[in-house]
N, C-alpha and C. Protein backbone atom coordinates (compact mmCIF):
# COMPACT_ATOMS: atom_id res chain seq x y z
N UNK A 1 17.53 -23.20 -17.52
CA UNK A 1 16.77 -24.36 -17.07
C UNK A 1 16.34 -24.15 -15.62
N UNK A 2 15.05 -24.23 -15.17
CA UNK A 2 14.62 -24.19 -13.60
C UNK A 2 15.58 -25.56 -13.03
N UNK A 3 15.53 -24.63 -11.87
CA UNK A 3 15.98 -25.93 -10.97
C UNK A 3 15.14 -26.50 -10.36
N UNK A 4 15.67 -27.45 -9.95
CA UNK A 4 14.63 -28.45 -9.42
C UNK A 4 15.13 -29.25 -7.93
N UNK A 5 14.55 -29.74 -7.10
CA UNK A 5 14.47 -30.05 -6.25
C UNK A 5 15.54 -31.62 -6.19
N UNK A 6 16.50 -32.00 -5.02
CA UNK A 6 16.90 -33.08 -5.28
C UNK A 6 16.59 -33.97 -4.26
N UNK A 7 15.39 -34.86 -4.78
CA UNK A 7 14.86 -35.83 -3.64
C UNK A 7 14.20 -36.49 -4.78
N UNK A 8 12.97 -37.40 -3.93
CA UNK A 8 12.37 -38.55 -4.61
C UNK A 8 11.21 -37.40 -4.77
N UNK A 9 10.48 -38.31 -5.85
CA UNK A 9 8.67 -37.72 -6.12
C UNK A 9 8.88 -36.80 -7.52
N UNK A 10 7.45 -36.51 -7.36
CA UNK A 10 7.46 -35.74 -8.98
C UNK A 10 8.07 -34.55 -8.66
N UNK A 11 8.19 -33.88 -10.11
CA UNK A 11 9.48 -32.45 -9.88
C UNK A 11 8.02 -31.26 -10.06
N UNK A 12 8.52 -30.22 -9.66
CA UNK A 12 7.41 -28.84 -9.11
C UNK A 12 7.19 -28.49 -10.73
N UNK A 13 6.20 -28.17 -11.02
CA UNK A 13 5.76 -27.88 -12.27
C UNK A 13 6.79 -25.89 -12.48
N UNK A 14 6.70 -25.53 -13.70
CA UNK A 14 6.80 -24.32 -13.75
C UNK A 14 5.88 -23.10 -13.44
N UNK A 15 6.51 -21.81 -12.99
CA UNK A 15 5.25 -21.16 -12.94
C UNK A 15 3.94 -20.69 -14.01
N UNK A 16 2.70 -20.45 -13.37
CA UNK A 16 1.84 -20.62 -14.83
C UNK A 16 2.35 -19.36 -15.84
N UNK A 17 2.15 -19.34 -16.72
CA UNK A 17 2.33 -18.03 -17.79
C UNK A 17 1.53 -16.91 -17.55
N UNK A 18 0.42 -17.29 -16.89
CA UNK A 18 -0.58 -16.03 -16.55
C UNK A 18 -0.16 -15.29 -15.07
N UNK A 19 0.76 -15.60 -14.29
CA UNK A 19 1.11 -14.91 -13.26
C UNK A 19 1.73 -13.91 -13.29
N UNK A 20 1.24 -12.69 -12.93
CA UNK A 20 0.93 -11.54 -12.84
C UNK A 20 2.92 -11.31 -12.27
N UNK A 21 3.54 -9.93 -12.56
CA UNK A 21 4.86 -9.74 -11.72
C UNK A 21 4.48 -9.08 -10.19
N UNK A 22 3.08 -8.67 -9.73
CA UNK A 22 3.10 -8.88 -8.59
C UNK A 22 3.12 -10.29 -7.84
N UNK A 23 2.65 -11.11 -8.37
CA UNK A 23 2.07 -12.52 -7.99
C UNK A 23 4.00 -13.00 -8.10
N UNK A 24 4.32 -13.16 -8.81
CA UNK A 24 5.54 -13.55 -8.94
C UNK A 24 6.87 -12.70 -8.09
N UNK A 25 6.39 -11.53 -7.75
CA UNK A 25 7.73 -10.98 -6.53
C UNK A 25 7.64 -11.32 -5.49
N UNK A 26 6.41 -12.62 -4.75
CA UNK A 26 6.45 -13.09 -3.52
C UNK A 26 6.56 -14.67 -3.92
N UNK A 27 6.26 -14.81 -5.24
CA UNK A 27 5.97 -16.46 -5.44
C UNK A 27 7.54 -17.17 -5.20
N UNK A 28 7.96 -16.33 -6.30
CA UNK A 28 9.53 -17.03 -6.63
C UNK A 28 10.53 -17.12 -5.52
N UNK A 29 10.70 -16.00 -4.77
CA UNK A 29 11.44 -16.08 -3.39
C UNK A 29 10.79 -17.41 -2.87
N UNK A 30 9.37 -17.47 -2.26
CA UNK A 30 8.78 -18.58 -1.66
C UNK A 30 9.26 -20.10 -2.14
N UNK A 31 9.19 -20.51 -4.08
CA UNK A 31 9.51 -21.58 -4.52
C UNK A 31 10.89 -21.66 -4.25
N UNK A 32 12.05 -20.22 -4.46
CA UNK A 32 13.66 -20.68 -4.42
C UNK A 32 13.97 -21.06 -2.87
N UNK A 33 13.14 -20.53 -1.75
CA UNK A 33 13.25 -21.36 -0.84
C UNK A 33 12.96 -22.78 -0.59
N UNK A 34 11.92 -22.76 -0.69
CA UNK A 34 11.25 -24.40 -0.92
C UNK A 34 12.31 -25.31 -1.87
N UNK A 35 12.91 -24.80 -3.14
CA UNK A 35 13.84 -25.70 -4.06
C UNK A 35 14.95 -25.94 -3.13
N UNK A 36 15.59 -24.88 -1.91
CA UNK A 36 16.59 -24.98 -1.43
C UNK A 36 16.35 -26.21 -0.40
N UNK A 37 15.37 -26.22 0.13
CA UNK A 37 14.97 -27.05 1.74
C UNK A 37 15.20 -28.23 1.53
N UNK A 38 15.40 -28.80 0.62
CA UNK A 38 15.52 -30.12 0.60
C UNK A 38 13.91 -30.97 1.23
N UNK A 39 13.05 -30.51 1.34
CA UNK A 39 11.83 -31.10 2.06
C UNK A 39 11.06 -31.31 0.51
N UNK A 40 10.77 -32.35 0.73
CA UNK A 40 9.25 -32.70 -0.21
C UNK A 40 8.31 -32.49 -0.29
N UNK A 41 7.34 -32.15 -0.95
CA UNK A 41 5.71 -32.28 -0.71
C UNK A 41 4.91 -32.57 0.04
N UNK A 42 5.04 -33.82 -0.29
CA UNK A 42 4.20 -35.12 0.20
C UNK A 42 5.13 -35.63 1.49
N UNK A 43 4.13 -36.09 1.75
CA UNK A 43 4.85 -37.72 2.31
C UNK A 43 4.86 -37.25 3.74
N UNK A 44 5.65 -38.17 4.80
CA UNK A 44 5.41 -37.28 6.09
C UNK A 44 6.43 -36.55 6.73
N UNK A 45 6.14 -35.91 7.34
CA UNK A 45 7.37 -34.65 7.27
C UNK A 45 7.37 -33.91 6.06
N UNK A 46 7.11 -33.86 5.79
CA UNK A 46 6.77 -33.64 4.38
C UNK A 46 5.87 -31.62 4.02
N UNK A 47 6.21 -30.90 3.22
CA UNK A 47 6.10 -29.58 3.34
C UNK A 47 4.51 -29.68 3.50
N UNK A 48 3.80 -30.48 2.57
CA UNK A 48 2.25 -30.74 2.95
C UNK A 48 1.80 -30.54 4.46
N UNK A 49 2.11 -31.31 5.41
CA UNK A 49 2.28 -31.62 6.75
C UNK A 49 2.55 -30.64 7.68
N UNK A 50 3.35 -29.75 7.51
CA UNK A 50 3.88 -28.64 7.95
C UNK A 50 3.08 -27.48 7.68
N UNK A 51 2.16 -27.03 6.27
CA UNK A 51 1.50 -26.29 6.11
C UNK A 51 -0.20 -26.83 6.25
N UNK A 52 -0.23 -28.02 6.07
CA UNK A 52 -1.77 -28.43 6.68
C UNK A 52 -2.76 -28.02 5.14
N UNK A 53 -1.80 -28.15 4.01
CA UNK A 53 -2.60 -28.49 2.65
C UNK A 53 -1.81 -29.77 1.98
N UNK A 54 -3.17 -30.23 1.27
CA UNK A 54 -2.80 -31.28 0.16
C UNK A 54 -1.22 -31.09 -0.90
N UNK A 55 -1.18 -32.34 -0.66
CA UNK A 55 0.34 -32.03 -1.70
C UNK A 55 -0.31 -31.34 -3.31
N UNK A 56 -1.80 -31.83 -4.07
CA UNK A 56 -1.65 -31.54 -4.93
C UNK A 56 -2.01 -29.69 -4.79
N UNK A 57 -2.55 -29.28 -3.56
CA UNK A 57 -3.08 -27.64 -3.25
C UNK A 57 -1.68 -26.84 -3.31
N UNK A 58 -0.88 -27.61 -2.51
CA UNK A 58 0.54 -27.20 -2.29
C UNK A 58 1.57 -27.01 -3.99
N UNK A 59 1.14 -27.58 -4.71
CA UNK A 59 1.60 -27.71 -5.54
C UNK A 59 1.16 -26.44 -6.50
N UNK A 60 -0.27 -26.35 -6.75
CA UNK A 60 -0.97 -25.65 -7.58
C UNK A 60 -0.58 -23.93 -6.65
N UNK A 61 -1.05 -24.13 -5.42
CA UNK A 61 -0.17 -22.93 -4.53
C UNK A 61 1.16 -22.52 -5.46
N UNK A 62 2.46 -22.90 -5.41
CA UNK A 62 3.84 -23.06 -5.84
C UNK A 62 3.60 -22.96 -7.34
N UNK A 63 2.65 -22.98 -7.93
CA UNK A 63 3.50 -23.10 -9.48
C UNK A 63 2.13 -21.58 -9.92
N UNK A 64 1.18 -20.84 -9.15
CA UNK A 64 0.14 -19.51 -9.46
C UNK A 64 -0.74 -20.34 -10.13
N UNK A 65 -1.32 -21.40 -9.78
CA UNK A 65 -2.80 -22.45 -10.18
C UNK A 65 -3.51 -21.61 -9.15
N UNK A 66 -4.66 -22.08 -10.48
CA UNK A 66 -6.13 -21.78 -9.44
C UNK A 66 -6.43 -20.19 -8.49
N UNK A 67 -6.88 -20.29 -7.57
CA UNK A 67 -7.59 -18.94 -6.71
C UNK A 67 -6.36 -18.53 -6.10
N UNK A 68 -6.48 -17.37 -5.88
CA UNK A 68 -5.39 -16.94 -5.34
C UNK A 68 -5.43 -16.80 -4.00
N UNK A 69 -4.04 -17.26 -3.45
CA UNK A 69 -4.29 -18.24 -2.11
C UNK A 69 -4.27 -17.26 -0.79
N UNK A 70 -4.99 -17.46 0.47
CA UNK A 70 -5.43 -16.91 1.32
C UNK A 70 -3.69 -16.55 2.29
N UNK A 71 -4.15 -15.50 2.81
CA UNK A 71 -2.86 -15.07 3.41
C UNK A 71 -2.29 -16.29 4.02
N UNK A 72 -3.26 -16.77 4.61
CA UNK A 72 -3.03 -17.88 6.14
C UNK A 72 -2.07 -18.93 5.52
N UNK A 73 -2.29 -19.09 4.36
CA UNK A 73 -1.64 -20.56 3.86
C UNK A 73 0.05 -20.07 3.26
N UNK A 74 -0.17 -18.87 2.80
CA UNK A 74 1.03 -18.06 2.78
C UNK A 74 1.97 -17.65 3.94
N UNK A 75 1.21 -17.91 4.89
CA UNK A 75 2.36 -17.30 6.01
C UNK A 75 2.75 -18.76 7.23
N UNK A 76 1.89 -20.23 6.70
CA UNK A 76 2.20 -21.39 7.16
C UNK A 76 3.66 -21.36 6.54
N UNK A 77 3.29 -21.41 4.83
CA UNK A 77 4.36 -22.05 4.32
C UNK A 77 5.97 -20.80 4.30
N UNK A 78 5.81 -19.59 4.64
CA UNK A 78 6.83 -19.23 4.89
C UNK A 78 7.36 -19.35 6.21
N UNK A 79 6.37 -19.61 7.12
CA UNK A 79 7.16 -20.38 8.09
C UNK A 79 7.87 -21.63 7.99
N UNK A 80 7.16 -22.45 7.29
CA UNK A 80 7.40 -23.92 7.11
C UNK A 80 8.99 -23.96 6.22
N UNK A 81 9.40 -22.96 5.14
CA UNK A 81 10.95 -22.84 4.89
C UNK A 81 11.45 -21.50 5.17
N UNK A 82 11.33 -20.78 6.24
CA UNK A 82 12.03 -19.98 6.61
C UNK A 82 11.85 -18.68 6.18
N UNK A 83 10.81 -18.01 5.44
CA UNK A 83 10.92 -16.94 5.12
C UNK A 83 10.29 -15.87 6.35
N UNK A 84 11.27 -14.56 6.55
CA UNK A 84 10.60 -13.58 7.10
C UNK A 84 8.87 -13.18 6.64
N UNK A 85 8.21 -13.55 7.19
CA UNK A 85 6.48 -12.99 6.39
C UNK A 85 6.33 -11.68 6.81
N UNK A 86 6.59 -10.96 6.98
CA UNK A 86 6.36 -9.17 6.95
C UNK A 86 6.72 -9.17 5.78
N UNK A 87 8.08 -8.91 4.94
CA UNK A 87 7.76 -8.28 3.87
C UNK A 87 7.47 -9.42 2.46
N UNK A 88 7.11 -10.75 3.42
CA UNK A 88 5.95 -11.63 2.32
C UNK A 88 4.47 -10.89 2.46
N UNK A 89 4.47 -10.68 3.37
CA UNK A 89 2.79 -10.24 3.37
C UNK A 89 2.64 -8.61 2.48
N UNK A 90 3.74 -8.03 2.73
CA UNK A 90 3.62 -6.38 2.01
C UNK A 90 3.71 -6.99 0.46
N UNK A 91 4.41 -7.95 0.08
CA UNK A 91 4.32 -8.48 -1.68
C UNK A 91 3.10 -8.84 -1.53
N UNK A 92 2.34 -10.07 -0.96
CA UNK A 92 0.99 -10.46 -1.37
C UNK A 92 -0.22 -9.80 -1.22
N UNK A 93 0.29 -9.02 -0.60
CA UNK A 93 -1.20 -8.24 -0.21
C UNK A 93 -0.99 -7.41 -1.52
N UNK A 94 0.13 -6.82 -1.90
CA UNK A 94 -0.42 -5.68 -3.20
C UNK A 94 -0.37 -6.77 -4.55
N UNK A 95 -0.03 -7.93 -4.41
CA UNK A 95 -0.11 -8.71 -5.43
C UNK A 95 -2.32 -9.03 -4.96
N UNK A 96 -2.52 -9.35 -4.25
CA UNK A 96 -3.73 -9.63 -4.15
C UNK A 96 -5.16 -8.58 -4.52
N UNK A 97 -4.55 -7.27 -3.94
CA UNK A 97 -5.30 -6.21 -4.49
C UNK A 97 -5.14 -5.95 -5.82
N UNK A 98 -3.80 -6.27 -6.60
CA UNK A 98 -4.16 -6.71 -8.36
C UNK A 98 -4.58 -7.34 -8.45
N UNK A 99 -5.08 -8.34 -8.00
CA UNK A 99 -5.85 -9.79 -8.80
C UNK A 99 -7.52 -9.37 -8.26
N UNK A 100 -7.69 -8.43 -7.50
CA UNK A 100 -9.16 -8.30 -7.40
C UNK A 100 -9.68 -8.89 -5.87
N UNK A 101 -8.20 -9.53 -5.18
CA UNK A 101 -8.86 -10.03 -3.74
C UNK A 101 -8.98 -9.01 -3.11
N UNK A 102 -10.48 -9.51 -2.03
CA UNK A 102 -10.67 -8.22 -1.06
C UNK A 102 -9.86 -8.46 0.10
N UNK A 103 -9.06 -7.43 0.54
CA UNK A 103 -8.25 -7.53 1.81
C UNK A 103 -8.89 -8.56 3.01
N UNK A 104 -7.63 -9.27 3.83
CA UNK A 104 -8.21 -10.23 4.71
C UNK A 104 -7.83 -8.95 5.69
């Protein structure tokens, strides 16, 4: 069973089925941090706030929705729960050159 976050608000969706195991060797570290932080989404103070995207962007970010997301917003939110981003950025960048993004 995923874990899930223990606070108020809706619970983090699962990751999509189409995410790639590059996409997923930087995603999942990123979400098991975020599950650990005790911080929410939304709201103020709030992980939204801290990374300077929408709770629902933040969300679709966290679960491999949609475009695949720009370094910049990747290296807010590993600041925002603590992750070293050097070897976040060495996962996303070769996760990104699989998905067809052109290097930032």
């Amino acid at each position: 069973m995923p874990r899930q976050p223990v606070r108020p608000g809706r619970k983090l969706g699962p990751i999509a089925p189409g995410v790639t195991s590059s996409h997923r060797a930087w995603l999942e570290p990123v979400r098991e941090k975020y599950l650990d932080s005790g911080v929410t989404l939304g709201g103020v103070g709030g992980l939204g706030d801290r990374v300077h995207l929408a709770t629902s962007k933040l969300s679709e970010l966290l679960r491999g929705v949609g475009l695949y997301p720009r370094w910049e917003s990747i290296h807010r939110l590993a600041e925002a729960v603590e992750l070293p981003s050097w070897p976040l950025h060495r996962l996303w960048r070769q996760a990104a050159l699989d998905a067809g993004k052109a290097p930032e």
